[in-house]
N, C-alpha and C. Protein backbone atom coordinates (compact mmCIF):
# COMPACT_ATOMS: atom_id res chain seq x y z
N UNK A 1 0.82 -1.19 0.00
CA UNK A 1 0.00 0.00 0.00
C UNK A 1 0.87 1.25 0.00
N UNK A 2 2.29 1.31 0.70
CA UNK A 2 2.86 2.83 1.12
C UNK A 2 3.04 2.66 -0.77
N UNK A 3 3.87 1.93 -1.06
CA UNK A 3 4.71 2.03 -2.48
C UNK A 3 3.40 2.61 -3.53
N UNK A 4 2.19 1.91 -3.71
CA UNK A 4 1.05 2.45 -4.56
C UNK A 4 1.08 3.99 -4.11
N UNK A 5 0.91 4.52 -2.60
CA UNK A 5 0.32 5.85 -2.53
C UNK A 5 1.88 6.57 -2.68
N UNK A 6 3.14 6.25 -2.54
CA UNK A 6 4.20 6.81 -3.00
C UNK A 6 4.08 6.74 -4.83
N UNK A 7 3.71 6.32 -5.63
CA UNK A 7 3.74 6.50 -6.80
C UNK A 7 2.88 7.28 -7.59
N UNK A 8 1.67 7.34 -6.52
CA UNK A 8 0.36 8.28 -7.01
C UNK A 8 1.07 9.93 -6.91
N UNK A 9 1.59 10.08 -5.45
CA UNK A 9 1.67 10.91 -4.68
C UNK A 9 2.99 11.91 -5.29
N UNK A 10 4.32 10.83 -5.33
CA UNK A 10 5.42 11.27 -5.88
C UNK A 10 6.40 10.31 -6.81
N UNK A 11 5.38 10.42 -8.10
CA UNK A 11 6.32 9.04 -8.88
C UNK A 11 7.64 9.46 -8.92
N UNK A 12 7.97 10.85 -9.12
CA UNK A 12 9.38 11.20 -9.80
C UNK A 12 10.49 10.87 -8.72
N UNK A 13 9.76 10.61 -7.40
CA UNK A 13 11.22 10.10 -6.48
C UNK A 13 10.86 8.78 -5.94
N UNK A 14 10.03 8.09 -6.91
CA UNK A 14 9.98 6.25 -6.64
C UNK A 14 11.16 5.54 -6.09
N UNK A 15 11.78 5.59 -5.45
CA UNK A 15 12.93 4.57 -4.98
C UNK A 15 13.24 3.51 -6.17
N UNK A 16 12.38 2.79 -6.84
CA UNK A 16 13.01 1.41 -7.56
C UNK A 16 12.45 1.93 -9.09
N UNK A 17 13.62 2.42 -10.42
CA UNK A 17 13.10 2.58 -11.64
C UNK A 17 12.48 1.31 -12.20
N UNK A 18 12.97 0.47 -11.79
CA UNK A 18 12.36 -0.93 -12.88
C UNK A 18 11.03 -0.90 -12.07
N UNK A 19 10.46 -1.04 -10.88
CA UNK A 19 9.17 -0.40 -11.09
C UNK A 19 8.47 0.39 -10.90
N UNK A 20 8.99 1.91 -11.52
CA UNK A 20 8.35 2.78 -11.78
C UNK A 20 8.30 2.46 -13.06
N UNK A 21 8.92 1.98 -14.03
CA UNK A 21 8.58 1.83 -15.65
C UNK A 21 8.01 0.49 -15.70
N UNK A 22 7.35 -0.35 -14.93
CA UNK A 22 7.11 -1.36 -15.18
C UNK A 22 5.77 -1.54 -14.43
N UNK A 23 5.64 -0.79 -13.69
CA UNK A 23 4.27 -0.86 -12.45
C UNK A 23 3.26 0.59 -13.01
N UNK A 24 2.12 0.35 -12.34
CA UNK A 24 1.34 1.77 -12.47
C UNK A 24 0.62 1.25 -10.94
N UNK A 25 -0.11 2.20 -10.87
CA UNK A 25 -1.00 2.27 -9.54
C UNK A 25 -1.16 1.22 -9.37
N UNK A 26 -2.06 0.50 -9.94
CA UNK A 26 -3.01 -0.69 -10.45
C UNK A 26 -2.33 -2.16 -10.38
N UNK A 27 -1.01 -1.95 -11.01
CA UNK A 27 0.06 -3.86 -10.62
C UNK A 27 0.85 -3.33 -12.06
N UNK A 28 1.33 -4.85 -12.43
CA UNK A 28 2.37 -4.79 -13.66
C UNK A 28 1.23 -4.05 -15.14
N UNK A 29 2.53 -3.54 -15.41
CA UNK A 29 1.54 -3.05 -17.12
C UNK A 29 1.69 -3.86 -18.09
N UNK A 30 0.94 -3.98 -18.44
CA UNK A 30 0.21 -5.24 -19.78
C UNK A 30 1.42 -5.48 -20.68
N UNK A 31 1.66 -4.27 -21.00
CA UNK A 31 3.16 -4.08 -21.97
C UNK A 31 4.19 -4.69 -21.69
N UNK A 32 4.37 -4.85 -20.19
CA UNK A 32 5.50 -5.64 -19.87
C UNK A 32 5.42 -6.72 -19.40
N UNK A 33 4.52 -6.65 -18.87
CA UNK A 33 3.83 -8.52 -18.42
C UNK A 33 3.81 -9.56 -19.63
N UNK A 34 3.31 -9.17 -20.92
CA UNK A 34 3.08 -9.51 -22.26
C UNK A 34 4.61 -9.87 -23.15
N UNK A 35 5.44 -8.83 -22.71
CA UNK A 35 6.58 -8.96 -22.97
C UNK A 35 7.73 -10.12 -22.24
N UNK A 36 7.72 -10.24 -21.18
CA UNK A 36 8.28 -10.88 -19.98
C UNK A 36 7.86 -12.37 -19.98
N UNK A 37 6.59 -12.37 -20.61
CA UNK A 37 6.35 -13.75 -21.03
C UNK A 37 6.38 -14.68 -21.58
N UNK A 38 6.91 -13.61 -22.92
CA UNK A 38 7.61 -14.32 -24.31
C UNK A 38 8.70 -13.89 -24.52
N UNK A 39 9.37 -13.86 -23.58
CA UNK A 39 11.40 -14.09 -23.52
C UNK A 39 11.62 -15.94 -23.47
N UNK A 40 12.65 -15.49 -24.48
CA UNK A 40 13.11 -16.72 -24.48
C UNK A 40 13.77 -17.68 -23.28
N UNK A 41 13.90 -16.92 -22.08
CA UNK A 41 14.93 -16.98 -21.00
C UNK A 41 13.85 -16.80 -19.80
N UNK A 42 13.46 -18.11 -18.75
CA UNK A 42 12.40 -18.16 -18.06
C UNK A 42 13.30 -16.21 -16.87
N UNK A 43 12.44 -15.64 -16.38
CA UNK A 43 12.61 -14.78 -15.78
C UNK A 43 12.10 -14.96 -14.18
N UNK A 44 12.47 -14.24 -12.90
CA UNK A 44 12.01 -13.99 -11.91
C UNK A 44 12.44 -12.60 -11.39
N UNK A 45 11.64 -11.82 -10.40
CA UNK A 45 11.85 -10.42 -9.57
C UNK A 45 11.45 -10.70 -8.75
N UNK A 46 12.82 -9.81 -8.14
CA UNK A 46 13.39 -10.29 -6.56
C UNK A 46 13.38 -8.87 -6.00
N UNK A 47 12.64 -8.28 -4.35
CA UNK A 47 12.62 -6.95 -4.29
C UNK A 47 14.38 -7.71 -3.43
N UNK A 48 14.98 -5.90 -2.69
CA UNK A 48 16.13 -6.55 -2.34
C UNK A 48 16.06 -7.82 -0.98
N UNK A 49 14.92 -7.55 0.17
CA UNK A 49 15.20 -8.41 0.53
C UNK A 49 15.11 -10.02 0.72
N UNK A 50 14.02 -10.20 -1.03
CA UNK A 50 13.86 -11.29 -1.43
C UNK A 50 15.25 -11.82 -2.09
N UNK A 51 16.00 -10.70 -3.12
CA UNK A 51 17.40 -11.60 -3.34
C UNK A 51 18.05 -11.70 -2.64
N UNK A 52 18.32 -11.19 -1.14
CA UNK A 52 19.41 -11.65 -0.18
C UNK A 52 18.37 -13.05 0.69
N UNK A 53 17.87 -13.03 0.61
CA UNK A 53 17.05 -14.53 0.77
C UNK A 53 17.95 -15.58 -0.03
N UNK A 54 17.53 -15.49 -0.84
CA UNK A 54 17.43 -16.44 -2.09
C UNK A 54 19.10 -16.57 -2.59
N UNK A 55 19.62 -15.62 -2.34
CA UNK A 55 21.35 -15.45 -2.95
C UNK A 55 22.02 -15.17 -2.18
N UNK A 56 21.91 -14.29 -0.71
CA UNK A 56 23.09 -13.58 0.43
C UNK A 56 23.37 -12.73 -0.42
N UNK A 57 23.87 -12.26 0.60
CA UNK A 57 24.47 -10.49 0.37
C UNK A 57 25.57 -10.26 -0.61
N UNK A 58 25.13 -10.15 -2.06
CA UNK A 58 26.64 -9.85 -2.71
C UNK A 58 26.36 -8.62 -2.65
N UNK A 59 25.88 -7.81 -2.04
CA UNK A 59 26.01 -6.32 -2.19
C UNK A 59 25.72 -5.69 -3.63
N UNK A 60 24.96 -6.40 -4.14
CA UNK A 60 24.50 -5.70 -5.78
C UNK A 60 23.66 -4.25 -5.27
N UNK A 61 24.08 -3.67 -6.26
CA UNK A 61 23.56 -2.32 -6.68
C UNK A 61 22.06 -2.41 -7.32
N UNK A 62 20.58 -2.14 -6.81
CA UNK A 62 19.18 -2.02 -7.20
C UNK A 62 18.83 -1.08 -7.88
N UNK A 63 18.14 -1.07 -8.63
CA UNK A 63 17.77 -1.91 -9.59
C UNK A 63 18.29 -2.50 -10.14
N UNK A 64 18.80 -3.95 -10.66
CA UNK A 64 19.64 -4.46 -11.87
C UNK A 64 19.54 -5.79 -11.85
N UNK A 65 19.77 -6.60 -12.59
CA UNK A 65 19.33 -8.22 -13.14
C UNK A 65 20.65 -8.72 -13.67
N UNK A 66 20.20 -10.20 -13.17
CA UNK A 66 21.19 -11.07 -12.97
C UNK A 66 21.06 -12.12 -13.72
N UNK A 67 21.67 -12.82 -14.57
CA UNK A 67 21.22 -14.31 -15.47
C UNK A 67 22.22 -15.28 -14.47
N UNK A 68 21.26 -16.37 -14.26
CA UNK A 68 21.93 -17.32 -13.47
C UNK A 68 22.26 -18.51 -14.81
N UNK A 69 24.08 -18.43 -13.99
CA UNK A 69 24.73 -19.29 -15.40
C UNK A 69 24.93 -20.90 -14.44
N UNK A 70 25.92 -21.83 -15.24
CA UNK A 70 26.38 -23.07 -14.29
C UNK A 70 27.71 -22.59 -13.29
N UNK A 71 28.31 -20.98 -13.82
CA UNK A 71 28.87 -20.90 -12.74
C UNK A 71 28.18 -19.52 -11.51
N UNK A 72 27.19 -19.74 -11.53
CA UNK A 72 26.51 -18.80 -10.70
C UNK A 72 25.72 -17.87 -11.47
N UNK A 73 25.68 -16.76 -10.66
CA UNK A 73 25.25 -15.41 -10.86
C UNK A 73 25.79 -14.59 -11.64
N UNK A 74 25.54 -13.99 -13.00
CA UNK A 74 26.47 -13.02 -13.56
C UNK A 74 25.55 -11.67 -13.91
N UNK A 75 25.97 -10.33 -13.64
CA UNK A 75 25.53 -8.99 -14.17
C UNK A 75 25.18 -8.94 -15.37
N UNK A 76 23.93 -8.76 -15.19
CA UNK A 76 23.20 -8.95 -16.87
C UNK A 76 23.09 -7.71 -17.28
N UNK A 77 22.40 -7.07 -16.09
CA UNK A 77 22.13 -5.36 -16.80
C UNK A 77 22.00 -4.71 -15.03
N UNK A 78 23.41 -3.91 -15.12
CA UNK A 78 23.79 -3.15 -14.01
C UNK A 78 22.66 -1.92 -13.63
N UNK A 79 22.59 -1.25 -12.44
CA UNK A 79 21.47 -0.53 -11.97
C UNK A 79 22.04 0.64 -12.47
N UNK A 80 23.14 1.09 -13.35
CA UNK A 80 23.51 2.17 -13.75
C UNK A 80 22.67 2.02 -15.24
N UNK A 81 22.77 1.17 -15.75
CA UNK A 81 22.12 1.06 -16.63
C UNK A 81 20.68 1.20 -16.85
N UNK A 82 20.23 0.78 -15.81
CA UNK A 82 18.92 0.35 -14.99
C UNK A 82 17.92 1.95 -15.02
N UNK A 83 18.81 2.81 -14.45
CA UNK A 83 18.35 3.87 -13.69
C UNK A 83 18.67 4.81 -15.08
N UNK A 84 19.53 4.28 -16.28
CA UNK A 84 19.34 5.47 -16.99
C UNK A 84 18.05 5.54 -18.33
N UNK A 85 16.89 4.17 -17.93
CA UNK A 85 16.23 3.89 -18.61
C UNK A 85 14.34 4.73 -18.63
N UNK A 86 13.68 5.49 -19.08
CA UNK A 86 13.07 6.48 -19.15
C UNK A 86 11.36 5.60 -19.57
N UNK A 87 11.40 4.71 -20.00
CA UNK A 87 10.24 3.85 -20.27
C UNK A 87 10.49 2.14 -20.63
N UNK A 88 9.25 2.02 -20.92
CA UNK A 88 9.45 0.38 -21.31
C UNK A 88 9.64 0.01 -22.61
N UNK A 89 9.46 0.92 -23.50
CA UNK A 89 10.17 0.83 -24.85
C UNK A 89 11.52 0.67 -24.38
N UNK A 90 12.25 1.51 -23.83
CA UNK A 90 14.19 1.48 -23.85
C UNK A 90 13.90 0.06 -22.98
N UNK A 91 13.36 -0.23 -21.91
CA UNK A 91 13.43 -1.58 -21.22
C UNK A 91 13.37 -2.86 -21.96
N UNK A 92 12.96 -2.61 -22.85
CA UNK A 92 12.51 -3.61 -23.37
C UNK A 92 13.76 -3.59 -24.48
N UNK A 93 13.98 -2.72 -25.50
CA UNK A 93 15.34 -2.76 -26.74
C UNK A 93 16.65 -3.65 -25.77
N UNK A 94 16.69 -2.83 -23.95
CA UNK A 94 17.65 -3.17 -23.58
C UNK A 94 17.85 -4.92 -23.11
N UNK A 95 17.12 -5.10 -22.92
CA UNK A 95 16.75 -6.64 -22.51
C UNK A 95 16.96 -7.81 -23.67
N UNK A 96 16.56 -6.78 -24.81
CA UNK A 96 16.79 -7.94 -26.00
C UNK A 96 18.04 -7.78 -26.87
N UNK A 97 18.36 -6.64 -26.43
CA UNK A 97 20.00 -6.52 -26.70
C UNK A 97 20.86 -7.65 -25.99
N UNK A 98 20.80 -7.25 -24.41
CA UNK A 98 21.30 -8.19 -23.56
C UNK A 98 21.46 -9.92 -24.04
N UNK A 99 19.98 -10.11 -23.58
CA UNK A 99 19.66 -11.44 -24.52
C UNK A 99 20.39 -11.99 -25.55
N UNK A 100 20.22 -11.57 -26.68
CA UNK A 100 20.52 -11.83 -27.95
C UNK A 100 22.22 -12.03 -27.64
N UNK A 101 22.95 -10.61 -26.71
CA UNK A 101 24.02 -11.13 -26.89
C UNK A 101 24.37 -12.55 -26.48
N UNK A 102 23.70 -12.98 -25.67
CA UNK A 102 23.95 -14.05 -24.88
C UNK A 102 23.48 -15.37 -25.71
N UNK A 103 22.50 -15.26 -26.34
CA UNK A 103 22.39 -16.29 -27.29
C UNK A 103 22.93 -16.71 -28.62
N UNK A 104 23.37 -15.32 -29.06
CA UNK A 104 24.19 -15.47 -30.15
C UNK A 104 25.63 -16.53 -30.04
């Protein structure tokens, strides 16, 4: 509930960009839910203290995503990157950039 009335109230200082470009009042936006579903690469989101659950503390920088390889965890797309992204169009080019490199 605080995070919904923080986004109504003051989106422009949302704490987390991936969801401020990915959330609205309401839950995930269609655009990206739709998108996220048909990646070739099964996906999960982790707030931070679900990935220190799930992984311990490497001290990663939030917002940013991780592809889990056979030798662990590797920086897929850093929160510098993360934070210089303005909608879900660039979220989305950037993801399949990423991707692709990785499958190529």
């Amino acid at each position: 509930m605080k995070d919904y009335v923080h986004k109504i109230v003051s989106p422009a200082s949302y704490g987390c960009n991936l969801c401020a470009i990915t959330y609205s009042s309401t839950g995930m936006k269609d655009e990206w839910k739709v998108f996220i579903e048909h990646l070739a690469v099964p996906i999960r989101f982790f707030h931070r203290d679900e990935f220190v659950e799930n992984y311990g503390n490497m001290e990663p920088s939030f917002p940013c995503g991780y592809i889990e390889t056979e030798n662990g965890l590797e920086l897929f797309i850093s929160s510098e990157e993360m934070n210089k992204l303005n909608n879900i169009k660039e979220l989305k080019t950037l993801v399949r950039t990423k991707i692709n490199g990785i499958l190529d």
